[in-house]
Protein backbone atom coordinates (compact mmCIF):
# COMPACT_ATOMS: atom_id res chain seq x y z
CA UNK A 1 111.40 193.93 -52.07
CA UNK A 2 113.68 193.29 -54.58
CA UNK A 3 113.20 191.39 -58.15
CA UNK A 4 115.54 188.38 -56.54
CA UNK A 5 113.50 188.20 -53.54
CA UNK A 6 109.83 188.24 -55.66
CA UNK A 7 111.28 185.46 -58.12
CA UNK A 8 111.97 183.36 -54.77
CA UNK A 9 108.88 183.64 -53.33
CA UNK A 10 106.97 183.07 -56.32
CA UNK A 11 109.29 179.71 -56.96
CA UNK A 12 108.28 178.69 -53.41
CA UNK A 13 104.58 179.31 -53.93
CA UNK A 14 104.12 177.20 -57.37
CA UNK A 15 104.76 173.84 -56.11
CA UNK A 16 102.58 174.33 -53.21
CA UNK A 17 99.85 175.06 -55.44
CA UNK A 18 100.55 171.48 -57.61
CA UNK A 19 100.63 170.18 -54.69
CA UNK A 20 97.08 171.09 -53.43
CA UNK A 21 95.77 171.03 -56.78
CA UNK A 22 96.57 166.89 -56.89
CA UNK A 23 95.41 166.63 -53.26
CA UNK A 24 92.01 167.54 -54.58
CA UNK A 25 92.07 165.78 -57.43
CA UNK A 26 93.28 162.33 -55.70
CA UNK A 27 90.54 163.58 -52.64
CA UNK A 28 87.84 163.38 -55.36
CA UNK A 29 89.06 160.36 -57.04
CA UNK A 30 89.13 158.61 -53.86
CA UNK A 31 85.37 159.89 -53.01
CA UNK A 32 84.43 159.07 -56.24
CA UNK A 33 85.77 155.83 -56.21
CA UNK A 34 84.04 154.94 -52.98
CA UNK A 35 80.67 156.24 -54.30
CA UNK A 36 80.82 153.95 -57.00
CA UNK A 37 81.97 150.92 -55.24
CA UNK A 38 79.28 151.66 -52.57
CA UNK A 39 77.05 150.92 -55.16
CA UNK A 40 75.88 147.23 -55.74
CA UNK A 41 73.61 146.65 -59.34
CA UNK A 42 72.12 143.31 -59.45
CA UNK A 43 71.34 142.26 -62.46
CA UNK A 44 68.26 139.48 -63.17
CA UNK A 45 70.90 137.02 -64.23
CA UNK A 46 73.14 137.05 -61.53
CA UNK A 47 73.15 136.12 -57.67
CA UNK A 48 75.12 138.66 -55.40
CA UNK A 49 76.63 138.09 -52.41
CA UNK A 50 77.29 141.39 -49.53
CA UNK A 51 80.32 141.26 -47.10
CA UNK A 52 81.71 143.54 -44.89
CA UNK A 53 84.88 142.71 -43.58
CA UNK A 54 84.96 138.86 -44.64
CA UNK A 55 81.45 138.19 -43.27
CA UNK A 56 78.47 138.04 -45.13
CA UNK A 57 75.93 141.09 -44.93
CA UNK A 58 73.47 140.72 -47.91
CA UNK A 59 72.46 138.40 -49.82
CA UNK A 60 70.65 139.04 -53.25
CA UNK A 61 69.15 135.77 -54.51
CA UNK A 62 65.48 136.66 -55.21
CA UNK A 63 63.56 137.90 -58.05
CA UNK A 64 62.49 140.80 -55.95
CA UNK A 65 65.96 141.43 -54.94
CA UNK A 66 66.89 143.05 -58.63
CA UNK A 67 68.58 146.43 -58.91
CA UNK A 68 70.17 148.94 -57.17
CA UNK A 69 71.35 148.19 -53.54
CA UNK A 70 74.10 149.97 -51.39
CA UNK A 71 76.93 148.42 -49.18
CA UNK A 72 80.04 149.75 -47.62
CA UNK A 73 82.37 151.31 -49.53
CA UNK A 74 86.15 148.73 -50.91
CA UNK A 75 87.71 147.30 -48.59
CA UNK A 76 84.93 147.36 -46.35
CA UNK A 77 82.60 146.08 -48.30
CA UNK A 78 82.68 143.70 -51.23
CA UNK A 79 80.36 142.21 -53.63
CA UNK A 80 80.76 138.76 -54.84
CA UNK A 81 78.52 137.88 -58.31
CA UNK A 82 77.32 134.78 -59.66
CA UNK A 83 75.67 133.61 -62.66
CA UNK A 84 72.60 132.46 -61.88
CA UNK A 85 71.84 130.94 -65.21
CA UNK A 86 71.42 127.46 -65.93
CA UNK A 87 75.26 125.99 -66.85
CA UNK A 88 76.58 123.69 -69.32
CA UNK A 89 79.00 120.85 -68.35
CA UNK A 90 79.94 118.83 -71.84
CA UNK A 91 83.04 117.16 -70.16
CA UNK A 92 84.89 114.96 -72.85
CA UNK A 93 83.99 110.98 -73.69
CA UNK A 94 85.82 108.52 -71.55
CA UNK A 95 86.43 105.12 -71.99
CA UNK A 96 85.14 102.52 -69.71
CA UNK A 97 85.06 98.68 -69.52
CA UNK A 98 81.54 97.27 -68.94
CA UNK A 99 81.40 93.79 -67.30
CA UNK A 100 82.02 91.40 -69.75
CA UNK A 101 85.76 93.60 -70.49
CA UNK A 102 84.30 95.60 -73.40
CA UNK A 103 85.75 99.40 -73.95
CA UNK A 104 83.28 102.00 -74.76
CA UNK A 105 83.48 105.22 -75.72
CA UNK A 106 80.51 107.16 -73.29
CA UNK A 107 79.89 110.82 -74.10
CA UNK A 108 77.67 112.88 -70.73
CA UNK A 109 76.58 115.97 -70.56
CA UNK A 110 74.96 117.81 -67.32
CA UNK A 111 72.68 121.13 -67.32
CA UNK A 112 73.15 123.03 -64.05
CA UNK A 113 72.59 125.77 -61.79
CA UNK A 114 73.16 127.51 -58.31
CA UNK A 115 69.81 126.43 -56.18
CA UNK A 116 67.57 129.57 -56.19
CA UNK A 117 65.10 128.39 -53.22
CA UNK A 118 62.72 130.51 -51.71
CA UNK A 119 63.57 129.32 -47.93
CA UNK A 120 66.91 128.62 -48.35
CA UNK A 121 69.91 130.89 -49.59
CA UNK A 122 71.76 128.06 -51.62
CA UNK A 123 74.09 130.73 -52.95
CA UNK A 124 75.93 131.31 -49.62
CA UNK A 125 75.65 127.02 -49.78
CA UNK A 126 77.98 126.98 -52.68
CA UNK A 127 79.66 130.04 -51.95
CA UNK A 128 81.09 128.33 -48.83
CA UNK A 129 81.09 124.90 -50.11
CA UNK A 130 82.45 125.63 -53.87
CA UNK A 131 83.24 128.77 -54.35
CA UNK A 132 83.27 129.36 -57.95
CA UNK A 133 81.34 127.98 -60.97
CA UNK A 134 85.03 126.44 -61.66
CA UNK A 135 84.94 124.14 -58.74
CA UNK A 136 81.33 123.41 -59.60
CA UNK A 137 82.03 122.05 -62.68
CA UNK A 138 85.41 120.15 -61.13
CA UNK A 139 83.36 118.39 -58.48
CA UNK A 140 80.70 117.76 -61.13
CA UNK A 141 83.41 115.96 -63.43
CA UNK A 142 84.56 113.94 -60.56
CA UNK A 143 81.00 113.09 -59.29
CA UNK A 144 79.51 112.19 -62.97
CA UNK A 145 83.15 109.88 -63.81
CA UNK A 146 82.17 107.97 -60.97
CA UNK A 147 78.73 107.08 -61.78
CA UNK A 148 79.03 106.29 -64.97
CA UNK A 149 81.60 103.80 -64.30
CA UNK A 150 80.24 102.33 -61.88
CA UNK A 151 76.88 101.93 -64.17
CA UNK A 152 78.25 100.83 -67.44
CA UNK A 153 80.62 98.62 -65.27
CA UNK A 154 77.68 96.44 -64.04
CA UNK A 155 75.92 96.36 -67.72
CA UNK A 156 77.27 93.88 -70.73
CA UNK A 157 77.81 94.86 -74.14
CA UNK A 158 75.05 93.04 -75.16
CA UNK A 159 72.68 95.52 -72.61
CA UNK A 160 74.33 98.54 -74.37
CA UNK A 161 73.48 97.23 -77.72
CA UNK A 162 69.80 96.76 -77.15
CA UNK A 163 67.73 98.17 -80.67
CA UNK A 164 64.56 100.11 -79.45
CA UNK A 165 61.50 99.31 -81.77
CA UNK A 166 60.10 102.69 -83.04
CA UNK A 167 56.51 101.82 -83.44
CA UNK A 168 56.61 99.69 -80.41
CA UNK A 169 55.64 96.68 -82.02
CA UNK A 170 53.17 94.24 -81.03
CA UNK A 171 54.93 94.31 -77.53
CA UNK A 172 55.25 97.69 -74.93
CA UNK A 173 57.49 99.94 -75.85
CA UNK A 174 60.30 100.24 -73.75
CA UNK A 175 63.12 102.94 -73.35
CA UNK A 176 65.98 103.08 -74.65
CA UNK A 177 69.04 102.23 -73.02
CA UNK A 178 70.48 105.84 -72.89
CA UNK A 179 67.29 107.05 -71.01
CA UNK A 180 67.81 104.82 -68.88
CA UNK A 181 71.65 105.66 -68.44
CA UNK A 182 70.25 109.16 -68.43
CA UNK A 183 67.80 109.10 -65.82
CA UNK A 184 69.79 106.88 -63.07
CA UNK A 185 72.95 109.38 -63.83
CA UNK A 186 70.03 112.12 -62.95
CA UNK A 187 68.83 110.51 -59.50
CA UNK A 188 72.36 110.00 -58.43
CA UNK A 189 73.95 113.44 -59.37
CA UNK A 190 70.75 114.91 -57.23
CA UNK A 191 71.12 112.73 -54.34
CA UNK A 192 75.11 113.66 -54.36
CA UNK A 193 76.32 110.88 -52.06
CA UNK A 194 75.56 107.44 -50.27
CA UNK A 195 74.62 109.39 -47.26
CA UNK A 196 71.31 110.59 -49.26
CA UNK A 197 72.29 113.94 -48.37
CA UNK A 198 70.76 115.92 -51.65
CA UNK A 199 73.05 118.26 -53.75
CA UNK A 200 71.34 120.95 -53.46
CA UNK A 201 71.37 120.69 -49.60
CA UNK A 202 75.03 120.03 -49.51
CA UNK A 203 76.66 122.16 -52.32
CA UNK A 204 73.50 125.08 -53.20
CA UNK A 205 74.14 123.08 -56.72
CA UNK A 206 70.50 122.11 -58.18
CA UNK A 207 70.42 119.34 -61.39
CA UNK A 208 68.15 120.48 -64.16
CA UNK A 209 69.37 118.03 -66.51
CA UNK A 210 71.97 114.97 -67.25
CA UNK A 211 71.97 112.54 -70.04
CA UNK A 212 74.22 110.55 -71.70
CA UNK A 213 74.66 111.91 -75.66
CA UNK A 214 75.83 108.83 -77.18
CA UNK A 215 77.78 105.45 -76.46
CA UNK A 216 80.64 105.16 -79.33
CA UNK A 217 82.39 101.76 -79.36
CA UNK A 218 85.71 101.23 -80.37
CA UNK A 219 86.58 99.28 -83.91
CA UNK A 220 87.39 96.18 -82.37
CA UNK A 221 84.54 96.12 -81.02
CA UNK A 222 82.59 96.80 -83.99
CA UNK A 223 81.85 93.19 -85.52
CA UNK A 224 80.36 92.13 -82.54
CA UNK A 225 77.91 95.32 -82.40
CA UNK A 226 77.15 94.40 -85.94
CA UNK A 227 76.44 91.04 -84.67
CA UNK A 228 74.28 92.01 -82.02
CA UNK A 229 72.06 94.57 -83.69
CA UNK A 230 71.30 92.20 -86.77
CA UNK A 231 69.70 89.83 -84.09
CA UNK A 232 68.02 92.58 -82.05
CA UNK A 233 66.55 93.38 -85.59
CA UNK A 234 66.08 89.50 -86.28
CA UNK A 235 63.69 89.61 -82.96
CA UNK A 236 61.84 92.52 -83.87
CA UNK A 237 61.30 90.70 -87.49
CA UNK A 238 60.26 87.67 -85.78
CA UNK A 239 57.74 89.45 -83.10
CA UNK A 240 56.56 91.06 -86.41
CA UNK A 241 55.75 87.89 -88.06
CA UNK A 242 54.36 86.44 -85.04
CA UNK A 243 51.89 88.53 -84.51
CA UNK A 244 50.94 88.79 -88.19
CA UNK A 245 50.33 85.42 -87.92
CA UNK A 246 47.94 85.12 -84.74
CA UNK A 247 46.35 88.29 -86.50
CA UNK A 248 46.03 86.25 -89.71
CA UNK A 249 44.71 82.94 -87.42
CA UNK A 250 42.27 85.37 -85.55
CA UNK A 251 41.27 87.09 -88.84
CA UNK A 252 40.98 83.35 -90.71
CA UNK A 253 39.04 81.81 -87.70
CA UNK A 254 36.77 84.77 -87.87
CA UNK A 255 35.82 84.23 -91.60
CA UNK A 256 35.35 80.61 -90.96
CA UNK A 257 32.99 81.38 -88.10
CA UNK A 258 30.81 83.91 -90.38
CA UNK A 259 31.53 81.13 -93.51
CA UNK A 260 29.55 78.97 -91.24
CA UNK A 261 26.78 81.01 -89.49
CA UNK A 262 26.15 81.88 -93.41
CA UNK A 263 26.35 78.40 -94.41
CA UNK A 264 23.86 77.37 -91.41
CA UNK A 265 21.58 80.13 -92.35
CA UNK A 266 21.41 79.16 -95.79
CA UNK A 267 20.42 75.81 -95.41
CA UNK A 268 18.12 76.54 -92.92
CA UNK A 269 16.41 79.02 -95.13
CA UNK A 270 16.48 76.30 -98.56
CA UNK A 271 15.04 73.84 -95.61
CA UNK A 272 12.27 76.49 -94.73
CA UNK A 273 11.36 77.34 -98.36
CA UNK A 274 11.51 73.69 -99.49
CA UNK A 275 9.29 72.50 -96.89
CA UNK A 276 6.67 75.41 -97.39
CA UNK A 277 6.91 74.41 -101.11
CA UNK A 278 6.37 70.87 -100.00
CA UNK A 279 3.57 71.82 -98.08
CA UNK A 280 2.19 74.21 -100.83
CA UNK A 281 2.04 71.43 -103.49
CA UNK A 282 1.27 68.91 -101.23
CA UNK A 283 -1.74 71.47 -100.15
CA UNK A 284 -2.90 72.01 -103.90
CA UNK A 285 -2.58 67.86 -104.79
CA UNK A 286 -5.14 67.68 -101.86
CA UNK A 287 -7.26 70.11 -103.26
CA UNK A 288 -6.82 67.93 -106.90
CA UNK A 289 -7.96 65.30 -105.34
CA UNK A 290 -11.08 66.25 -103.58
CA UNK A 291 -12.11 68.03 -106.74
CA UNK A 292 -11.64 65.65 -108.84
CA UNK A 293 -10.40 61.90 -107.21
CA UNK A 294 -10.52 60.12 -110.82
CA UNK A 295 -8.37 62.88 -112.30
CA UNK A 296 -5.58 63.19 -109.37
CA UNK A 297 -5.42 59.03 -109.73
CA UNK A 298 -4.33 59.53 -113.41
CA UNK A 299 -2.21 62.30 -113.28
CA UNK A 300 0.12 60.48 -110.40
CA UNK A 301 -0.20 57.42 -112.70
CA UNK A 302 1.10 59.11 -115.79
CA UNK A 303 3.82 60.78 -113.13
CA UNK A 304 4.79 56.86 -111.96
CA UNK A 305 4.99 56.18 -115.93
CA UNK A 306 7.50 59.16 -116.35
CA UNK A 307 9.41 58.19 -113.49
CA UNK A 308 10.19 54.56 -114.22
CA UNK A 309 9.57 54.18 -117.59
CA UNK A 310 11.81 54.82 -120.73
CA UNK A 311 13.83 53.08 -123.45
CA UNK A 312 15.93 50.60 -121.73
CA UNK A 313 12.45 49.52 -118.77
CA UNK A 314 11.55 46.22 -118.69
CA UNK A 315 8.43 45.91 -116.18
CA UNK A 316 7.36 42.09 -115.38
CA UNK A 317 3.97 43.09 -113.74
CA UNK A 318 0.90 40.90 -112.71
CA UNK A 319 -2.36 41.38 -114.99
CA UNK A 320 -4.05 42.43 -111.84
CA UNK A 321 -1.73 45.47 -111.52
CA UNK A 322 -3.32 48.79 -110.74
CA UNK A 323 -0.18 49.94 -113.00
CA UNK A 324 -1.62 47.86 -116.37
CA UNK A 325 -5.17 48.94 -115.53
CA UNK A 326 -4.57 52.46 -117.66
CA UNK A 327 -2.93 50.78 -120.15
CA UNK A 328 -5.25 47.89 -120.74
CA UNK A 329 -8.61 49.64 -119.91
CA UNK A 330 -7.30 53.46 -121.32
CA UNK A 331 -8.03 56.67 -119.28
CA UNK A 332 -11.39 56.23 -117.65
CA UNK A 333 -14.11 58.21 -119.09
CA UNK A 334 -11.92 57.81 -122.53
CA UNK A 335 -13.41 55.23 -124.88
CA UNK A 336 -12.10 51.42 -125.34
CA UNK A 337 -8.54 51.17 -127.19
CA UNK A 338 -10.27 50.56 -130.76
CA UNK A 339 -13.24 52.59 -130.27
CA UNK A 340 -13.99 56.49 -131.42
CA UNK A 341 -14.55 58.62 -128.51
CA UNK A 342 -17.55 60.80 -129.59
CA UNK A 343 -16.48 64.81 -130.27
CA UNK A 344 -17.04 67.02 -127.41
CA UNK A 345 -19.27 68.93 -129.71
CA UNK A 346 -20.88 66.40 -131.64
CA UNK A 347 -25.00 66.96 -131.76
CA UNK A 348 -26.90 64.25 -131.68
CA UNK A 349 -29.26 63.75 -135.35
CA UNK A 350 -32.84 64.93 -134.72
């Protein structure tokens, strides 16, 4: 063989050697490729969805149903993922007209998730239904707009603008108007229609939370909201003072009642004591007099002369009186006015 003819053959043999070498190396990619798409990691935060060939062949939705799974290798197979996190929906404020033609400013927010029930797969529910977590959150802005107008539109400004007490107050406390917003927005975004058909049921989308974040009203609005929350404070002042003052009647009537009973008691005891005192001297005048009758009859005479007697007395009495006797006759026992009564202890001469 010549040098031409080895030079040909070896320019015919080179590209048939590329040529195997990339078969093998787009072989293996391909292999590879369909090892690794055969292989289906489910992470704890997300809900996975099997399907071979457009229908669904696995469903991983549980907590038990976390980490490494196998399905048919793409096209065959696909996986579809989905956070299974709770979601945040902060749509924008709109403005609405309540019933007495008053634009507000109302501010919602809703907390979300795909349904993770233990009898039911609510993922293949919204997978069917919704979709994505995009179309969630669309049908969720569509759903909430409608509520809320329809609930501020049957309330007045004057319901929006309802001041809260935050001790409560002598009345119940009562909550505040944007729980209450809050909590029928809630019930309604569960129930999902008029039907009474739940959410959950109908779009595998369960409600954790929804509330209203704050009502804003506009600035020609504002002088009336003034208006109104200076009197909603003016009634809290006034239920205030009101019940300070029944506190302050109760509290009086109570000290008059004890004032009283004190009073009462008092008397009664001054009653008590003077009549045992009564009794007492009336007890020892007794015993005066049976020890001595002569001596109790002068003592209550001198006592009449004390009572009725001073400068300015002028008695007109009879000579017969029992009152002139002492005076005429002296003390008896005494001697005669103008005679010496004898010393006590005189002796008599021998």
């Amino acid at each position: 063989m010549t040098n031409d003819q080895r030079s040909m053959s070896n320019d015919q043999s080179q590209p048939t050697h590329w040529r195997r070498t990339i078969t093998v190396i787009v072989l293996i990619a391909v292999i590879a490729s369909a090892a690794v798409s055969s292989v289906v990691l489910v992470d704890e935060t997300e809900l996975v969805i099997v399907e071979r060939l457009g229908h669904i062949s696995a469903v991983y939705d549980r907590p038990t149903d976390r980490g490494l799974h196998f399905k048919w290798p793409w096209p065959v197979g696909t996986a579809r993922r989905f956070d299974a996190r709770v979601q945040l929906f902060d749509p924008p404020g709109r403005e609405i007209f309540t019933r007495d033609k008053k634009n507000v400013t109302v501010e919602t927010f809703v907390c979300w998730r795909i349904g993770q029930s233990e009898s039911k797969q609510s993922v293949v529910t919204f997978f069917r239904s919704l979709g994505s977590h995009e179309a969630a959150a669309a049908r969720l802005e569509s759903r909430l707009r409608s509520i809320v107008a329809t609930r501020v539109g049957q309330l007045e400004l004057s319901n929006l603008l309802r001041v809260d007490d935050p001790e409560a107050g002598p009345a119940a406390n009562q909550a505040g108007v944007l729980e209450d917003l809050s909590r029928e927005i809630r019930e309604q975004l569960q129930q999902g229609r008029a039907d009474g058909e739940p959410l959950l049921e109908r779009l595998g989308i369960e409600i954790v939370d929804a509330r209203v974040k704050r009502i804003n009203f506009p600035l020609g609005n504002q002088q009336a909201v003034f208006e109104r929350m200076k009197s909603e404070r003016q009634k809290i002042a006034d239920r205030y003072r009101s019940a300070g003052l029944a506190a302050s009647t109760v509290i009086r009537s109570h000290a008059d009642r004890q004032h009283a009973e004190l009073l009462a008691k008092a008397d009664g005891d001054a009653e008590r004591i003077r009549g045992e005192a009564e009794a007492e001297a009336t007890s020892i005048l007794n015993q005066a007099h049976a020890a001595d009758p002569e001596f109790y009859r002068t003592m209550r005479t001198l006592d009449a002369y004390r009572t009725i007697l001073n400068d300015k007395t002028t008695l007109v009495l009879s000579a017969s009186s029992s009152l002139l006797k002492m005076l005429s006759e002296g003390v008896p026992g005494d001697a005669k006015p103008g005679e010496l009564k004898p010393a006590a202890n005189a002796t008599t001469a021998p």
